[in-house]
C-alpha atoms as a PDB file:
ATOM      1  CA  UNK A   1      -4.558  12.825  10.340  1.00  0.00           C
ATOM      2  CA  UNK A   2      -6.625  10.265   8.409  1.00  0.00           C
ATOM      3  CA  UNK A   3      -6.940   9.878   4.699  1.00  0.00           C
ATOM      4  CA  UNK A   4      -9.253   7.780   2.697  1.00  0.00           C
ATOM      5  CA  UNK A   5      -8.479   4.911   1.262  1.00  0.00           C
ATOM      6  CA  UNK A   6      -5.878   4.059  -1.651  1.00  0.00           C
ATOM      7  CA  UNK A   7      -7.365   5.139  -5.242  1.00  0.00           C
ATOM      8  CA  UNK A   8      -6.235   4.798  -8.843  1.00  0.00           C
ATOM      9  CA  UNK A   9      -5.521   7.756  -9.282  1.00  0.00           C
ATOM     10  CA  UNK A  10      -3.176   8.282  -6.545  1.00  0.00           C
ATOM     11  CA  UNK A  11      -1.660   5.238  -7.279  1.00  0.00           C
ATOM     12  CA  UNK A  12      -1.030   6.602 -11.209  1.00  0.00           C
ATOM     13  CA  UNK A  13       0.397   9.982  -9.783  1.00  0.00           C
ATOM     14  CA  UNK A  14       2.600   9.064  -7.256  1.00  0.00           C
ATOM     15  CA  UNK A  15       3.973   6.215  -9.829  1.00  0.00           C
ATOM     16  CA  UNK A  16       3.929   9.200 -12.264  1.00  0.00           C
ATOM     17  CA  UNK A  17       1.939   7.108 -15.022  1.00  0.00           C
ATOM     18  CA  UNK A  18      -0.290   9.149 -17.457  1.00  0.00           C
ATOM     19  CA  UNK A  19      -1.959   6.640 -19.931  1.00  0.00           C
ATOM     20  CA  UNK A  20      -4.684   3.766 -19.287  1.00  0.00           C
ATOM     21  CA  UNK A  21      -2.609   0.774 -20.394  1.00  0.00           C
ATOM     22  CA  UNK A  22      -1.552  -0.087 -16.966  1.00  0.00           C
ATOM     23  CA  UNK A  23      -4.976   0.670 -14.992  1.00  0.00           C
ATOM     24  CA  UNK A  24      -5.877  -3.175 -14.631  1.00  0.00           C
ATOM     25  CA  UNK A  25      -2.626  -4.105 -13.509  1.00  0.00           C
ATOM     26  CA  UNK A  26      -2.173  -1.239 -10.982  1.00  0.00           C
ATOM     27  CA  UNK A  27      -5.834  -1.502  -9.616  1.00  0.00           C
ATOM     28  CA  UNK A  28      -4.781  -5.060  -8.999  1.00  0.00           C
ATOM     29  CA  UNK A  29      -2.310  -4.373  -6.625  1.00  0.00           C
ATOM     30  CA  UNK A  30      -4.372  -1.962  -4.951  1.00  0.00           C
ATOM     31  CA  UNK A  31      -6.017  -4.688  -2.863  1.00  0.00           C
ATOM     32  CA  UNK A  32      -2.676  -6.510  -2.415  1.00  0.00           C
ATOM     33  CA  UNK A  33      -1.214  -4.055  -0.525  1.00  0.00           C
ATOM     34  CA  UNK A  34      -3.731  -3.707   1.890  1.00  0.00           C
ATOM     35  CA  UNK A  35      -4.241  -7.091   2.492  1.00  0.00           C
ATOM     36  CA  UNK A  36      -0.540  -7.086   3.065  1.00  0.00           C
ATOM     37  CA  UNK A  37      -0.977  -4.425   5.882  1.00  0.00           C
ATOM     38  CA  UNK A  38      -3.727  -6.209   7.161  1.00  0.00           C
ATOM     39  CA  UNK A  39      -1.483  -8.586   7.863  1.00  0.00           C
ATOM     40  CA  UNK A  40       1.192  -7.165   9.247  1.00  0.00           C
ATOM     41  CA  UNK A  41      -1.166  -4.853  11.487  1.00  0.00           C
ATOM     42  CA  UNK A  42      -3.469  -8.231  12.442  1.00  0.00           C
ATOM     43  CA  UNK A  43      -6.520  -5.733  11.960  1.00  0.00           C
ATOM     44  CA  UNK A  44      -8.572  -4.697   9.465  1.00  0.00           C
ATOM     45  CA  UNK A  45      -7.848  -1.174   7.598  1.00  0.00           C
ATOM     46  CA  UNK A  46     -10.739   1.200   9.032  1.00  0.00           C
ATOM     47  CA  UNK A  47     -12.273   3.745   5.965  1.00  0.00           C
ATOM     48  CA  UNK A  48     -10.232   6.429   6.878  1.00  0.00           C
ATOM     49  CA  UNK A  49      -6.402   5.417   7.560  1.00  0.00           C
ATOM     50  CA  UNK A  50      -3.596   7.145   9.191  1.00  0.00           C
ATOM     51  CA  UNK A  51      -1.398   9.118   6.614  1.00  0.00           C
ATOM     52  CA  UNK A  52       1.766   6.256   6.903  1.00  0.00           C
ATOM     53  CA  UNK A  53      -0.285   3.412   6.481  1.00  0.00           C
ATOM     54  CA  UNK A  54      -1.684   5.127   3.271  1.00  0.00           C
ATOM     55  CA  UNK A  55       2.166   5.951   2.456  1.00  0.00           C
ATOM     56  CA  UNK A  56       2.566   2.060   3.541  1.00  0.00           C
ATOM     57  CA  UNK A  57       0.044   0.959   0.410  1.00  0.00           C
ATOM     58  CA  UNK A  58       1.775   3.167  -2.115  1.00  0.00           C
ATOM     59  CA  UNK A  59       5.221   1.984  -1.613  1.00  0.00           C
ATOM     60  CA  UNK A  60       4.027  -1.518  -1.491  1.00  0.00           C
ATOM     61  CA  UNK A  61       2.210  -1.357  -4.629  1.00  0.00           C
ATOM     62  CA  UNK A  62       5.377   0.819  -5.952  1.00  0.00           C
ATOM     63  CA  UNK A  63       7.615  -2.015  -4.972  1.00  0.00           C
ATOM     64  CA  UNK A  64       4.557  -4.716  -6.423  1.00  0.00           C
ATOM     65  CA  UNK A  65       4.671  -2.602  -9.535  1.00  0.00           C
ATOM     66  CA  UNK A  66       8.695  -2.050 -10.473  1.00  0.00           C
ATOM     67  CA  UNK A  67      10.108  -5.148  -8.778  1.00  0.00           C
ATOM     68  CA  UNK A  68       8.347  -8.072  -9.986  1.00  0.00           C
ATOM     69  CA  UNK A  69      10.825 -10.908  -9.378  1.00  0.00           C
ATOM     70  CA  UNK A  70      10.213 -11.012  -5.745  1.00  0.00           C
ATOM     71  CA  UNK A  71      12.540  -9.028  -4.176  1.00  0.00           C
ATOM     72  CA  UNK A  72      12.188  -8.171  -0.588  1.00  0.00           C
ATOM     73  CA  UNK A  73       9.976  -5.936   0.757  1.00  0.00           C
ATOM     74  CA  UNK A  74      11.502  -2.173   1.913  1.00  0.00           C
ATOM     75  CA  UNK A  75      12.115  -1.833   5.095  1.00  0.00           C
ATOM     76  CA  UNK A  76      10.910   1.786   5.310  1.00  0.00           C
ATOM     77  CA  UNK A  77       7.128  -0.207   4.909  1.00  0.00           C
ATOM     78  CA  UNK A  78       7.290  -1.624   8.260  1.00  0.00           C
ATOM     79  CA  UNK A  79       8.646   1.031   9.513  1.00  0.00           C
ATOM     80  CA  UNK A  80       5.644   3.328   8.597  1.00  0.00           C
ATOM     81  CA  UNK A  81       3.225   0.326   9.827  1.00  0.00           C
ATOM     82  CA  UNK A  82       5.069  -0.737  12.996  1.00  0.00           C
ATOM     83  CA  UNK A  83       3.155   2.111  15.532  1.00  0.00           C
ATOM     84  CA  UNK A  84      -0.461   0.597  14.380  1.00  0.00           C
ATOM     85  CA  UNK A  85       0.263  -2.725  14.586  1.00  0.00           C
ATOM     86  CA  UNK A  86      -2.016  -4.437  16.770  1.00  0.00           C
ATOM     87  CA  UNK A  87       0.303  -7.363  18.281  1.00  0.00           C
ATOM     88  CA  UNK A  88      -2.157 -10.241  19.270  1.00  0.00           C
ATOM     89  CA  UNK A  89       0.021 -12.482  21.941  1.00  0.00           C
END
Protein backbone atom coordinates (compact mmCIF):
# COMPACT_ATOMS: atom_id res chain seq x y z
CA UNK A 1 0.00 0.00 0.00
CA UNK A 2 1.30 3.44 -1.02
CA UNK A 3 0.47 6.76 0.50
CA UNK A 4 1.26 10.19 -0.67
CA UNK A 5 3.67 12.11 0.51
CA UNK A 6 4.21 13.69 4.14
CA UNK A 7 1.78 16.87 4.68
CA UNK A 8 1.30 19.46 7.40
CA UNK A 9 -1.40 18.40 8.43
CA UNK A 10 -0.51 14.95 9.17
CA UNK A 11 2.45 16.04 10.64
CA UNK A 12 0.17 18.47 13.21
CA UNK A 13 -2.19 15.41 13.97
CA UNK A 14 -0.06 12.73 14.59
CA UNK A 15 2.13 15.32 16.85
CA UNK A 16 -1.37 16.21 18.21
CA UNK A 17 -0.73 20.12 17.69
CA UNK A 18 -3.88 22.31 17.08
CA UNK A 19 -2.69 26.00 16.67
CA UNK A 20 -0.50 27.74 13.79
CA UNK A 21 2.43 28.87 15.94
CA UNK A 22 4.50 25.93 15.12
CA UNK A 23 3.58 25.51 11.23
CA UNK A 24 7.02 27.05 10.02
CA UNK A 25 8.99 25.07 12.23
CA UNK A 26 7.21 21.73 11.58
CA UNK A 27 6.98 22.29 7.71
CA UNK A 28 10.71 22.67 8.09
CA UNK A 29 11.37 19.40 9.12
CA UNK A 30 9.15 18.01 6.67
CA UNK A 31 11.90 18.04 4.03
CA UNK A 32 14.51 16.91 6.60
CA UNK A 33 13.16 13.81 7.10
CA UNK A 34 12.95 12.79 3.76
CA UNK A 35 16.14 13.79 2.79
CA UNK A 36 17.19 11.71 5.73
CA UNK A 37 15.47 8.59 4.15
CA UNK A 38 16.84 9.41 1.01
CA UNK A 39 19.78 8.75 2.46
CA UNK A 40 19.52 5.93 4.20
CA UNK A 41 17.49 4.24 1.21
CA UNK A 42 20.34 5.73 -1.48
CA UNK A 43 17.16 6.50 -3.73
CA UNK A 44 14.97 9.05 -4.23
CA UNK A 45 11.33 8.94 -2.45
CA UNK A 46 8.88 8.12 -5.51
CA UNK A 47 5.24 10.34 -5.17
CA UNK A 48 3.52 7.70 -3.66
CA UNK A 49 5.58 5.86 -0.73
CA UNK A 50 5.14 2.66 1.02
CA UNK A 51 3.07 3.08 4.33
CA UNK A 52 6.55 2.55 6.74
CA UNK A 53 8.57 4.85 4.98
CA UNK A 54 5.69 7.44 5.45
CA UNK A 55 5.61 6.14 9.25
CA UNK A 56 9.62 6.54 8.81
CA UNK A 57 9.10 10.61 8.07
CA UNK A 58 6.72 11.10 10.96
CA UNK A 59 8.79 9.64 13.63
CA UNK A 60 11.78 11.37 12.30
CA UNK A 61 10.26 14.67 12.27
CA UNK A 62 8.61 13.57 15.82
CA UNK A 63 12.05 12.86 17.09
CA UNK A 64 13.39 16.39 14.97
CA UNK A 65 10.53 18.09 16.73
CA UNK A 66 10.70 16.91 20.72
CA UNK A 67 14.41 16.08 20.92
CA UNK A 68 16.33 18.93 19.78
CA UNK A 69 19.72 18.43 21.45
CA UNK A 70 20.76 15.76 19.13
CA UNK A 71 19.95 12.72 20.52
CA UNK A 72 20.14 9.61 18.51
CA UNK A 73 17.95 8.62 16.08
CA UNK A 74 15.18 5.60 17.09
CA UNK A 75 15.96 2.60 16.09
CA UNK A 76 12.39 1.58 15.18
CA UNK A 77 13.21 4.30 11.95
CA UNK A 78 15.56 2.01 10.36
CA UNK A 79 13.80 -0.60 11.10
CA UNK A 80 10.69 0.59 9.09
CA UNK A 81 13.26 1.76 6.19
CA UNK A 82 15.62 -1.24 6.17
CA UNK A 83 13.29 -3.56 3.45
CA UNK A 84 13.48 -0.48 0.77
CA UNK A 85 16.79 0.29 1.08
CA UNK A 86 18.48 0.13 -2.09
CA UNK A 87 22.19 -1.01 -1.01
CA UNK A 88 24.55 0.32 -3.82
CA UNK A 89 27.94 -1.96 -3.38
Amino acid sequence: MADEPVSLQEVKTYLRIDGEEEDSLLASLIPVAREHCENYLNASLPTEVPTPVKQAQLLLISHFYEQRSGETIPPVVYALLAPYRNIHW
